[in-house]
N, C-alpha and C. Protein backbone atom coordinates (compact mmCIF):
# COMPACT_ATOMS: atom_id res chain seq x y z
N UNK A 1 28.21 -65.45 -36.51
CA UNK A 1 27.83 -64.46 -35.53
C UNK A 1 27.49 -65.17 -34.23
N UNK A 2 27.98 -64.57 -33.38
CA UNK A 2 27.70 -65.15 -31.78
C UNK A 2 26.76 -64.91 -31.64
N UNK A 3 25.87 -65.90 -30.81
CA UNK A 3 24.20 -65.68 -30.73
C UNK A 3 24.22 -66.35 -29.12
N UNK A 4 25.15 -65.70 -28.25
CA UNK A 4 25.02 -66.17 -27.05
C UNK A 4 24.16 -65.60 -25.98
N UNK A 5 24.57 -65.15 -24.79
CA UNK A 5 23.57 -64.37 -24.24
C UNK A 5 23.58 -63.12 -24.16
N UNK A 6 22.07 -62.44 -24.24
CA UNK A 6 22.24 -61.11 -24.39
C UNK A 6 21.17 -60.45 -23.30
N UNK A 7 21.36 -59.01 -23.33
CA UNK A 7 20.49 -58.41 -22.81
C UNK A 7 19.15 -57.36 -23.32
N UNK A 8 17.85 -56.93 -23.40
CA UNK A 8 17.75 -56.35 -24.16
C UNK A 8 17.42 -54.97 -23.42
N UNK A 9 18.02 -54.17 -24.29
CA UNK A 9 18.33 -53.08 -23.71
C UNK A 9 17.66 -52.23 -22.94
N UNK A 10 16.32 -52.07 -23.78
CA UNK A 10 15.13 -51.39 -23.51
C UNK A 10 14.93 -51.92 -21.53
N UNK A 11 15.49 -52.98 -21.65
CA UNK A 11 15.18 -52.94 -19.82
C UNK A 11 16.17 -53.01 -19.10
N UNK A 12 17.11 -51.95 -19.26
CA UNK A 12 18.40 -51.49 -18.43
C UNK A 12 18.37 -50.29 -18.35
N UNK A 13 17.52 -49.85 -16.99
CA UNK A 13 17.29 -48.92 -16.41
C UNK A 13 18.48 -47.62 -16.62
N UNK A 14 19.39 -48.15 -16.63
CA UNK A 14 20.92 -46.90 -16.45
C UNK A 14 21.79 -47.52 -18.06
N UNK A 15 21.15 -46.71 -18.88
CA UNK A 15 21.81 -47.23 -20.34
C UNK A 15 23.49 -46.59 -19.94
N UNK A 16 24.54 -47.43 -20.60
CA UNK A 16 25.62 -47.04 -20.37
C UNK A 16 25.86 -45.93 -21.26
N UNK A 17 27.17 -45.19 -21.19
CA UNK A 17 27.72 -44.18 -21.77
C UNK A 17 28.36 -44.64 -23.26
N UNK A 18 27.95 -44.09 -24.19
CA UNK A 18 28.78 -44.80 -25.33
C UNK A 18 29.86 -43.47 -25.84
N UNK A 19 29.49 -42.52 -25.14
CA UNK A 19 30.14 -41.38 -25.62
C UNK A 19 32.20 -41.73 -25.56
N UNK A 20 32.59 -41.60 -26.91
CA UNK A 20 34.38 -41.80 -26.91
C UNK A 20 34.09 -43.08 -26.90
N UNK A 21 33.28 -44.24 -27.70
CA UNK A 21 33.45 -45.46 -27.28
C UNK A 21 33.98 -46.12 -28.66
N UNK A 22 34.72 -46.66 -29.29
CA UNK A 22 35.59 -46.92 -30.46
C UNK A 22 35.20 -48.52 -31.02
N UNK A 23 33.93 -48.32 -32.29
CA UNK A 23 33.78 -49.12 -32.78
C UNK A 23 35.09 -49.94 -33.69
N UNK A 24 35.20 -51.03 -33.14
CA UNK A 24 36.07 -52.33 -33.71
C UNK A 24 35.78 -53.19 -34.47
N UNK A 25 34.98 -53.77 -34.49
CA UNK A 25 34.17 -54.31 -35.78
C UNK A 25 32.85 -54.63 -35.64
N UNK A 26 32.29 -54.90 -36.62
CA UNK A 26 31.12 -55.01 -37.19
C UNK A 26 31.07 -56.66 -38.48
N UNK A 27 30.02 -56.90 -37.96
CA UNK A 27 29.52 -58.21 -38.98
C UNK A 27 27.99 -57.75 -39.19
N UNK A 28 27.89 -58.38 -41.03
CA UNK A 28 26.42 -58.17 -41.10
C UNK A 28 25.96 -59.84 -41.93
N UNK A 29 24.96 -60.47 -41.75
CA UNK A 29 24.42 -61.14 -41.88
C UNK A 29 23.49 -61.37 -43.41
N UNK A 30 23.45 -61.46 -44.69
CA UNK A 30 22.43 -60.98 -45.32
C UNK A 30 21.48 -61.59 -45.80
N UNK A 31 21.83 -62.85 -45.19
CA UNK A 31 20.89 -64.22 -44.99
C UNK A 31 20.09 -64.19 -43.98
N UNK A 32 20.87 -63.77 -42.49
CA UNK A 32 19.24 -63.72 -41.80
C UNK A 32 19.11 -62.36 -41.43
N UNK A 33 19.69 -61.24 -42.09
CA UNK A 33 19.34 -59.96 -42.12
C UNK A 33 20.10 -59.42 -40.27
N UNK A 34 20.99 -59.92 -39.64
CA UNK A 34 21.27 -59.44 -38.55
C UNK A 34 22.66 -59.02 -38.86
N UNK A 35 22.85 -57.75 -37.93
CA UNK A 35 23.99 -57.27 -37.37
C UNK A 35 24.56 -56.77 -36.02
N UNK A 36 25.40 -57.15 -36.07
CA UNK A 36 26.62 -56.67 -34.77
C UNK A 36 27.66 -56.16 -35.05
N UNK A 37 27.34 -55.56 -33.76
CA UNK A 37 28.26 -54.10 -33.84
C UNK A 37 29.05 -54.38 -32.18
N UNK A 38 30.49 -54.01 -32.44
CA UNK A 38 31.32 -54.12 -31.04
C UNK A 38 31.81 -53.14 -30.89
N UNK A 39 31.99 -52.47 -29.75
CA UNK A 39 32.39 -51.31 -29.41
C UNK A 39 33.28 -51.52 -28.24
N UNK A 40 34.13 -50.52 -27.97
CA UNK A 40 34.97 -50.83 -27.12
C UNK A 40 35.15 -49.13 -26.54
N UNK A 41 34.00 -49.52 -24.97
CA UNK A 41 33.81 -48.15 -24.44
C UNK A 41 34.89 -47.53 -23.44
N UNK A 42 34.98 -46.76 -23.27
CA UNK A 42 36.26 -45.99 -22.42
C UNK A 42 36.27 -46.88 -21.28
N UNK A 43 37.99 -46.86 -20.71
CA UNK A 43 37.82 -47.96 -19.66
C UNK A 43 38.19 -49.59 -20.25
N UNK A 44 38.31 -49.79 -21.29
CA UNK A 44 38.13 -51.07 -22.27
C UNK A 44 37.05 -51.94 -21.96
N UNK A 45 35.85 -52.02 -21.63
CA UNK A 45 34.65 -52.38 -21.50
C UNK A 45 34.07 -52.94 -22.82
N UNK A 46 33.96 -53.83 -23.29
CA UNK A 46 33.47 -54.38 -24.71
C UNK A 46 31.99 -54.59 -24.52
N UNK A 47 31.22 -53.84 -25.58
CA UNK A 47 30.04 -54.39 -25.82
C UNK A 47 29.88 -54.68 -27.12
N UNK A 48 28.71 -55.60 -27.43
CA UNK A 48 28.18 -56.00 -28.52
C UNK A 48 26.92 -55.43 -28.81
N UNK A 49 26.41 -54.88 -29.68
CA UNK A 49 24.90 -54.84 -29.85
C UNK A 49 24.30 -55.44 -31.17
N UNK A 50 23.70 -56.23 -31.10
CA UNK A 50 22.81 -56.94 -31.82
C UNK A 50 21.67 -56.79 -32.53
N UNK A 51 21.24 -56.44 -33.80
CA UNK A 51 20.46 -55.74 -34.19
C UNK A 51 19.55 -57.26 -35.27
N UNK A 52 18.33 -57.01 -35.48
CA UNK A 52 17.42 -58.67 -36.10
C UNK A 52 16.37 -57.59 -36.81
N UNK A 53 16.55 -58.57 -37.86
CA UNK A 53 15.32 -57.52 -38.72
C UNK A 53 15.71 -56.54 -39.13
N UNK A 54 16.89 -56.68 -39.74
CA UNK A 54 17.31 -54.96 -40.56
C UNK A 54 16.80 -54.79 -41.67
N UNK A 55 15.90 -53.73 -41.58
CA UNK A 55 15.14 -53.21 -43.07
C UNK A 55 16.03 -52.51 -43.63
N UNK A 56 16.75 -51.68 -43.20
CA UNK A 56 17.74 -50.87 -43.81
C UNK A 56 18.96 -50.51 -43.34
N UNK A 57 19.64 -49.88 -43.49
CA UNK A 57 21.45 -49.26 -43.24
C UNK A 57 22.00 -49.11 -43.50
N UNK A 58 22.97 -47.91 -43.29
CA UNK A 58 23.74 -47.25 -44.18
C UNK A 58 25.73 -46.72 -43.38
N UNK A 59 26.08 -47.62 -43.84
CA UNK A 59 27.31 -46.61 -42.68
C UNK A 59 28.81 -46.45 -43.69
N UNK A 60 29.18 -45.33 -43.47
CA UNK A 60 29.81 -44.45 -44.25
C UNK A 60 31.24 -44.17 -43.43
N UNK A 61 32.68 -44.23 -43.99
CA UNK A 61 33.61 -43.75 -44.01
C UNK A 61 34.21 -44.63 -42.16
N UNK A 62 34.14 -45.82 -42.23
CA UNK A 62 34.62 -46.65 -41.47
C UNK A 62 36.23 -46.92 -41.66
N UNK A 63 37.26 -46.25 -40.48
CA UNK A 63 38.36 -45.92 -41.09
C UNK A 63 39.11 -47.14 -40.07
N UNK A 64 40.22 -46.25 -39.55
CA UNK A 64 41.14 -47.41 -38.79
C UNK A 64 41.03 -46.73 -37.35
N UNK A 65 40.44 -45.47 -37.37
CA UNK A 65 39.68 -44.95 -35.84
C UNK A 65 38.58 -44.67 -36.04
N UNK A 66 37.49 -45.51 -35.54
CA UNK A 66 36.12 -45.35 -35.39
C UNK A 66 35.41 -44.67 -33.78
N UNK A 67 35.51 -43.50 -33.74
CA UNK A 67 35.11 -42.97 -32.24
C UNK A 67 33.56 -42.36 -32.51
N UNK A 68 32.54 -42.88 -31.88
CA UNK A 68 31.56 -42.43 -31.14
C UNK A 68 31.05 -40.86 -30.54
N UNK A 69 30.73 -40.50 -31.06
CA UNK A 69 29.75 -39.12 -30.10
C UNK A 69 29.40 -39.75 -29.01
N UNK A 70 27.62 -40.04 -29.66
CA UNK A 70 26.87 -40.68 -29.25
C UNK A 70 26.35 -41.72 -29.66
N UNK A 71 25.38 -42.37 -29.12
CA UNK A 71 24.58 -43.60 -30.29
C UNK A 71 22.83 -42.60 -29.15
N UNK A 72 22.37 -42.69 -30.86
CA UNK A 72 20.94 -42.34 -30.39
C UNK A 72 20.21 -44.19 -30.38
N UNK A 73 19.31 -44.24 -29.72
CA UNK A 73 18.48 -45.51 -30.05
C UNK A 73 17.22 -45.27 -29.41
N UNK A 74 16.08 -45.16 -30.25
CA UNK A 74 14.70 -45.47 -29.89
C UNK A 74 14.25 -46.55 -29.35
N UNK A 75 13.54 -46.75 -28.66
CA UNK A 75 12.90 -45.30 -27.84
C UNK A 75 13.69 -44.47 -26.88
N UNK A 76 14.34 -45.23 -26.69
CA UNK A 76 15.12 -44.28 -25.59
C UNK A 76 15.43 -42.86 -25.78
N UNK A 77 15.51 -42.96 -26.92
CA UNK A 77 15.95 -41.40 -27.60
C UNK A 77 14.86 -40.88 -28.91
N UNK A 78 13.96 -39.85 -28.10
CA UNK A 78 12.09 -39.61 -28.58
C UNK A 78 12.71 -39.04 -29.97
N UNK A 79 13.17 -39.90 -31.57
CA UNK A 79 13.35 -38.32 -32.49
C UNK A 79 12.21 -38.26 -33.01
N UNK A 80 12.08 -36.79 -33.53
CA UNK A 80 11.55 -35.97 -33.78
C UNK A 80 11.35 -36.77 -35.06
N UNK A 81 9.94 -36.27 -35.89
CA UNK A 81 9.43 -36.49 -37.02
C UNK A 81 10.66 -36.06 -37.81
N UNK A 82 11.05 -35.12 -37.83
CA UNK A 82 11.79 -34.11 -38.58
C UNK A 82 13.39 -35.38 -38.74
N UNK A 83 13.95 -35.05 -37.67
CA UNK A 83 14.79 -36.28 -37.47
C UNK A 83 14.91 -37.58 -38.06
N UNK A 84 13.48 -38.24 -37.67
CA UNK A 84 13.01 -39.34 -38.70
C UNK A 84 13.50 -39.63 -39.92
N UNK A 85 12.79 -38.44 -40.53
CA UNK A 85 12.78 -37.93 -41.91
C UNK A 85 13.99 -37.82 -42.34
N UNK A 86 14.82 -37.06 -41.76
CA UNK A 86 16.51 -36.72 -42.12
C UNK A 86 17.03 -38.27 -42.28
N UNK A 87 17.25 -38.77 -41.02
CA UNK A 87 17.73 -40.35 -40.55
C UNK A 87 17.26 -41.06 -42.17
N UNK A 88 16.31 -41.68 -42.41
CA UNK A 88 15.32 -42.04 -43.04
C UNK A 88 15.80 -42.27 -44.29
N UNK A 89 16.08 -40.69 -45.02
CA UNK A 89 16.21 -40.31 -45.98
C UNK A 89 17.89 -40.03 -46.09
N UNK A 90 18.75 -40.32 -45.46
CA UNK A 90 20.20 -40.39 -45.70
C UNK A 90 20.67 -41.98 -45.66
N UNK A 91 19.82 -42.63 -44.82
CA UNK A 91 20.21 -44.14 -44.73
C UNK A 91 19.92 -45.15 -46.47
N UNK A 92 18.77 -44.07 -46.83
CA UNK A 92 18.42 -44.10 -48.07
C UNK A 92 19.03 -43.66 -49.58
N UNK A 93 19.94 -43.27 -48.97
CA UNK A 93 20.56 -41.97 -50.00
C UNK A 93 22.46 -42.78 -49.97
N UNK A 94 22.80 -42.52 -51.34
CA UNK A 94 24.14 -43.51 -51.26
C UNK A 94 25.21 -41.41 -51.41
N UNK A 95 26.84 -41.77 -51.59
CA UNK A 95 27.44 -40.76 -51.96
C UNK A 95 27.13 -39.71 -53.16
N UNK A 96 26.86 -40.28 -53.87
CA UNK A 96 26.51 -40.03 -55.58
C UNK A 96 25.27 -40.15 -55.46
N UNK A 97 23.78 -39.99 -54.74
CA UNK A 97 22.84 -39.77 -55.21
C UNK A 97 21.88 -39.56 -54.04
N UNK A 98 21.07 -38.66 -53.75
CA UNK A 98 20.20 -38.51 -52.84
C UNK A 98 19.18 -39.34 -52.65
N UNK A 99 18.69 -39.87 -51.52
CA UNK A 99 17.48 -40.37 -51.67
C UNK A 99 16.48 -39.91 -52.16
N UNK A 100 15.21 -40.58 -51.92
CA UNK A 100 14.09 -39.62 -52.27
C UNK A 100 13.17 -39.65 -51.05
N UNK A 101 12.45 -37.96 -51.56
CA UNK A 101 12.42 -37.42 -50.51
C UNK A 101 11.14 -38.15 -49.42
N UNK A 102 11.17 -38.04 -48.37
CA UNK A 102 10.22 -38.68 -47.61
C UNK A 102 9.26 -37.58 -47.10
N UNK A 103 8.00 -37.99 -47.22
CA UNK A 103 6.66 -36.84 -47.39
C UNK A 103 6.73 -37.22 -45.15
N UNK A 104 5.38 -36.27 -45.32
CA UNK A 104 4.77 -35.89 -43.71
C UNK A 104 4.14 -37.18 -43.34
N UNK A 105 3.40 -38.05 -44.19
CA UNK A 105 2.21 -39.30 -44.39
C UNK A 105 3.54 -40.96 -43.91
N UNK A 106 4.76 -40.62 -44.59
CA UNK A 106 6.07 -41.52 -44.31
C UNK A 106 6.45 -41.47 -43.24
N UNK A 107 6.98 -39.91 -42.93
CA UNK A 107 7.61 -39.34 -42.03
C UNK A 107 6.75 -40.34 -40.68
N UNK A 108 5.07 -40.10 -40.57
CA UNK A 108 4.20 -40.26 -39.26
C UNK A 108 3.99 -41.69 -39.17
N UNK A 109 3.99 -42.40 -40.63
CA UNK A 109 4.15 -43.71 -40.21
C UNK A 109 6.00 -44.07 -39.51
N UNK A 110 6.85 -43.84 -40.25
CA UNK A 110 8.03 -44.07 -38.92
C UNK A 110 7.94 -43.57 -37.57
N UNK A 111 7.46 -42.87 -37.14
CA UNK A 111 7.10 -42.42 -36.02
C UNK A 111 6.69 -43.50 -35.08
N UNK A 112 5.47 -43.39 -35.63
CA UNK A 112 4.28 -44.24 -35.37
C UNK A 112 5.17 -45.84 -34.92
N UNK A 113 5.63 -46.28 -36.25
CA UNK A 113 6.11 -47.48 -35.73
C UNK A 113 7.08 -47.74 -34.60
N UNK A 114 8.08 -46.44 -34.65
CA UNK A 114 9.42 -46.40 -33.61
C UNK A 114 8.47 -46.29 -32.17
N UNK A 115 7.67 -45.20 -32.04
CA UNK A 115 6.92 -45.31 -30.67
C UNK A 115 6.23 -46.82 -30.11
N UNK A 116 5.48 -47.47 -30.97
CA UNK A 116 4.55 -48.52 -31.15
C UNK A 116 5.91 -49.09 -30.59
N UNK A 117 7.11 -49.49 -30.95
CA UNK A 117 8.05 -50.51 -30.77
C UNK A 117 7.87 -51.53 -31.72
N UNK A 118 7.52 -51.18 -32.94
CA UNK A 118 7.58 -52.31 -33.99
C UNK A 118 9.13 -52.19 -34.47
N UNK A 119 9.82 -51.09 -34.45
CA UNK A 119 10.78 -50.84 -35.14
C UNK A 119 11.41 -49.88 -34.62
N UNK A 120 13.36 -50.25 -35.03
CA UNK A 120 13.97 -49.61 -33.82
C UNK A 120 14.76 -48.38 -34.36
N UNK A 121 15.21 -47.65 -34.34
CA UNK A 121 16.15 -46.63 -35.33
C UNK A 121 17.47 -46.36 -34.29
N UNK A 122 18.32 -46.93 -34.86
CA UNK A 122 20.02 -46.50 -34.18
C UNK A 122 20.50 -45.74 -35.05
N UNK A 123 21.27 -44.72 -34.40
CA UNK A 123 22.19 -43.99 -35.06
C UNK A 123 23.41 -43.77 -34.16
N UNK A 124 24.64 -44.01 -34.83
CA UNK A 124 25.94 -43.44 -34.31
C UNK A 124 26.70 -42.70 -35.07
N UNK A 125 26.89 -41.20 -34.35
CA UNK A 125 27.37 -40.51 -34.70
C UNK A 125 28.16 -40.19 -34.06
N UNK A 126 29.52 -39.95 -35.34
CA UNK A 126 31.08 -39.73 -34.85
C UNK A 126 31.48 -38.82 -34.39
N UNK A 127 32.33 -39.12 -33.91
CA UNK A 127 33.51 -38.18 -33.29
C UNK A 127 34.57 -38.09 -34.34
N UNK A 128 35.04 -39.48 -34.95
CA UNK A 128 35.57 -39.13 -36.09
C UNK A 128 35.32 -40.73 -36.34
N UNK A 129 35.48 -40.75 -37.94
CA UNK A 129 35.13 -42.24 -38.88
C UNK A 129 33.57 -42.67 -38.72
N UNK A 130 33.98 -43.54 -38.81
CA UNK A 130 32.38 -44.06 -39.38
C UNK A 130 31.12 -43.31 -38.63
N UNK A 131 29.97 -42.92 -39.35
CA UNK A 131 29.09 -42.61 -39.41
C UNK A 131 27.90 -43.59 -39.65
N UNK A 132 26.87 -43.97 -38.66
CA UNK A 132 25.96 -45.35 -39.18
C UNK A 132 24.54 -45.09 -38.85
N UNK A 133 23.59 -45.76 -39.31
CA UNK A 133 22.01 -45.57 -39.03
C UNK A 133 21.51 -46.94 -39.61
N UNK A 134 20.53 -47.56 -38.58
CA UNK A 134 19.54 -48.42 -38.97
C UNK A 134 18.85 -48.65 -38.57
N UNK A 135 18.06 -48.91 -39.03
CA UNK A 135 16.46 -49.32 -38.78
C UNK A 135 16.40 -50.82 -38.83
N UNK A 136 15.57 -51.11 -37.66
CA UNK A 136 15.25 -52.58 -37.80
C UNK A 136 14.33 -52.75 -36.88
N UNK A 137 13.89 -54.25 -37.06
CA UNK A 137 12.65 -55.27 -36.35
C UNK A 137 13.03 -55.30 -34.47
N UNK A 138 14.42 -55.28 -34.20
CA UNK A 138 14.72 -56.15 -33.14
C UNK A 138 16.33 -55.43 -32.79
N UNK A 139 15.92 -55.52 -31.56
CA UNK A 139 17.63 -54.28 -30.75
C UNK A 139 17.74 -55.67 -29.83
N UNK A 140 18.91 -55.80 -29.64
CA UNK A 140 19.70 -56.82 -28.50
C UNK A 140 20.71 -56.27 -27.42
């Protein structure tokens, strides 16, 4: 994994557009728990994002077109307890079996931590193919 220079996001005043932006690949790390993710935003603009400290993640149905909605990322994007909870509890949850369920007492500690900035929650959601969410220590 390239560990060259980066930016961190949280202090780029004008976050770019990821909307139509076509994830290309992805590496995950499970030794030092990091991942990257490359995207290739309208315009052919390549970014990387760098994720350290992954407690969890889950990404589903990564095809041979991976297009973007959006990408939510905290803080930048305030979710909702409720949200949390959903996020939380699907990143948790495989095809064949639901997670379990996450109470109000869970729910307020993720909160709690995503506001605090102990911990970061990404989600990208498709336009079509892959579907992803994670939680982690550290956004790049």
């Amino acid at each position: 994994m390239n560990t060259g220079n980066f930016i961190d996001l949280r202090n780029i005043p004008e976050f770019p557009s990821f909307h139509d932006a076509e994830l290309i690949g992805l590496e995950y790390d499970t030794e030092t728990r990091t991942l990257e993710l490359r995207l290739r935003r309208v315009g052919s603009e390549l970014e990387v994002l760098r994720f350290s400290g992954v407690v969890s993640q889950r990404l589903i149905d990564f095809a041979s077109q991976n297009v973007a909605s959006r990408l939510l990322i905290s803080p930048r994007y305030p979710f909702s307890r409720t949200e949390v909870r959903t996020w939380m509890q699907w990143i948790n949850s495989r095809d064949d079996s639901m997670g379990a369920a996450i109470g109000d007492q869970k729910s307020d500690e993720y909160v709690r931590d995503l506001v605090a900035g102990r911990r970061v929650l990404f989600v990208l959601e498709p336009s079509c193919g892959a579907e992803m969410a994670c939680y982690v220590s550290r956004f790049r």
